[in-house]
Protein backbone atom coordinates (compact mmCIF):
# COMPACT_ATOMS: atom_id res chain seq x y z
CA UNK A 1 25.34 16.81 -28.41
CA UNK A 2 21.99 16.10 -30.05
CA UNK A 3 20.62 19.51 -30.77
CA UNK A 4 16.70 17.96 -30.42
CA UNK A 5 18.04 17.09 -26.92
CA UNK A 6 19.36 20.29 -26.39
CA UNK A 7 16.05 22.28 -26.99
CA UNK A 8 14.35 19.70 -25.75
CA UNK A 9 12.27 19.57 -29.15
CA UNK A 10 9.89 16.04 -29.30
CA UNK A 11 9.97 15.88 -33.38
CA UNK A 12 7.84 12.55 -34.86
CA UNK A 13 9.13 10.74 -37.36
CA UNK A 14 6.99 10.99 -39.99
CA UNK A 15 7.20 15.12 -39.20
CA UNK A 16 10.72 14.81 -40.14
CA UNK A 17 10.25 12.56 -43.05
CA UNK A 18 7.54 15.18 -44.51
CA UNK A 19 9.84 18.17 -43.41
CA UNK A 20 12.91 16.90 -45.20
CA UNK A 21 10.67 15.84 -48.40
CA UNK A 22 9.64 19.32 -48.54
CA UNK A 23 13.32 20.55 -48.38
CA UNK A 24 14.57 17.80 -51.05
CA UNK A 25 11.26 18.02 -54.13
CA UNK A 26 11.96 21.68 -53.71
CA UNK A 27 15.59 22.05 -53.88
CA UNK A 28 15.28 19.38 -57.07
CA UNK A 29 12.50 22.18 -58.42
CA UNK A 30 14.61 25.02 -57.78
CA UNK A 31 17.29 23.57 -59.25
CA UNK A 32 15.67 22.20 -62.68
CA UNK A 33 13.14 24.50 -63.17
CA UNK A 34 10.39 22.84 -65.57
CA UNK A 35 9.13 24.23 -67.99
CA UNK A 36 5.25 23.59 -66.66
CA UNK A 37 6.28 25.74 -63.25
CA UNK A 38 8.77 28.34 -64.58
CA UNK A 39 8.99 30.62 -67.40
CA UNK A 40 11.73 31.06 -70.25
CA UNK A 41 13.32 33.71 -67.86
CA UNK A 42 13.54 31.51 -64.75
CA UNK A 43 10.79 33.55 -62.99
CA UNK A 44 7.59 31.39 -61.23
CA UNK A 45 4.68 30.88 -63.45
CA UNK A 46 0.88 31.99 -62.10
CA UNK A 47 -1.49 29.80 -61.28
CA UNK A 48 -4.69 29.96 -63.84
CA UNK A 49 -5.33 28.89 -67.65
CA UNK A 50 -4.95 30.90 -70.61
CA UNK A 51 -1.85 32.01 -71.85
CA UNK A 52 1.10 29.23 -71.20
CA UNK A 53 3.77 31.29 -71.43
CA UNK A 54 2.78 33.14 -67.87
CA UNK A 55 0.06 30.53 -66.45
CA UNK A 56 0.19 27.01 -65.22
CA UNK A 57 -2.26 25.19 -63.35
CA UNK A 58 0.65 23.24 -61.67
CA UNK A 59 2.32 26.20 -60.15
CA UNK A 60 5.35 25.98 -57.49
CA UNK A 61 3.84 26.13 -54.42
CA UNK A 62 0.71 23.78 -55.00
CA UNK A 63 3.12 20.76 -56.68
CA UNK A 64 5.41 21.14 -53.06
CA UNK A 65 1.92 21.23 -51.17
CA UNK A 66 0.62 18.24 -52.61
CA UNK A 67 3.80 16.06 -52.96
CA UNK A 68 4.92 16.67 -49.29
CA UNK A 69 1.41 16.00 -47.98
CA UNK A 70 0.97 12.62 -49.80
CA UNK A 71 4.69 11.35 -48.89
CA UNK A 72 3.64 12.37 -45.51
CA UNK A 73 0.23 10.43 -45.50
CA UNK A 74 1.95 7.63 -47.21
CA UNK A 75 4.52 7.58 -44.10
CA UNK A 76 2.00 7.79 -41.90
CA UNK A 77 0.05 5.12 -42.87
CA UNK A 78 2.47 2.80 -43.71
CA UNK A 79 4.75 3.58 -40.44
């Protein structure tokens, strides 16, 4: 049984396709940790300038942001 069926959720596609973007560029984050986003301990960098060691100005949660709006504009647009 088709569990969108079964709550009777109405999900778009390009919803799904930015949804499931989200989940995939963060797992691959997660999972290989750059150096620009994470520091030597595995621990999230801040977001500001100064010392590199424990800011970034590409943090976590802004990279995520911006890649999973833009692959859901692209979707959008091009769907």
């Amino acid at each position: 049984m088709n569990i969108m069926k079964l709550f009777n959720i109405n999900l778009s596609e390009p919803l799904v396709v930015g949804l499931m973007s989200l989940f995939l560029i963060s797992s691959l984050l997660l999972h290989y940790k750059p150096f620009v986003m994470f520091a030597a301990n595995g621990q999230f960098k801040k977001f500001g300038t100064g010392d590199a060691k424990k800011n970034t100005l590409f943090p976590f949660w802004l990279v995520i942001s911006v890649a999973s709006i833009s692959i859901y504009c692209m979707y959008t647009i091009g769907y």
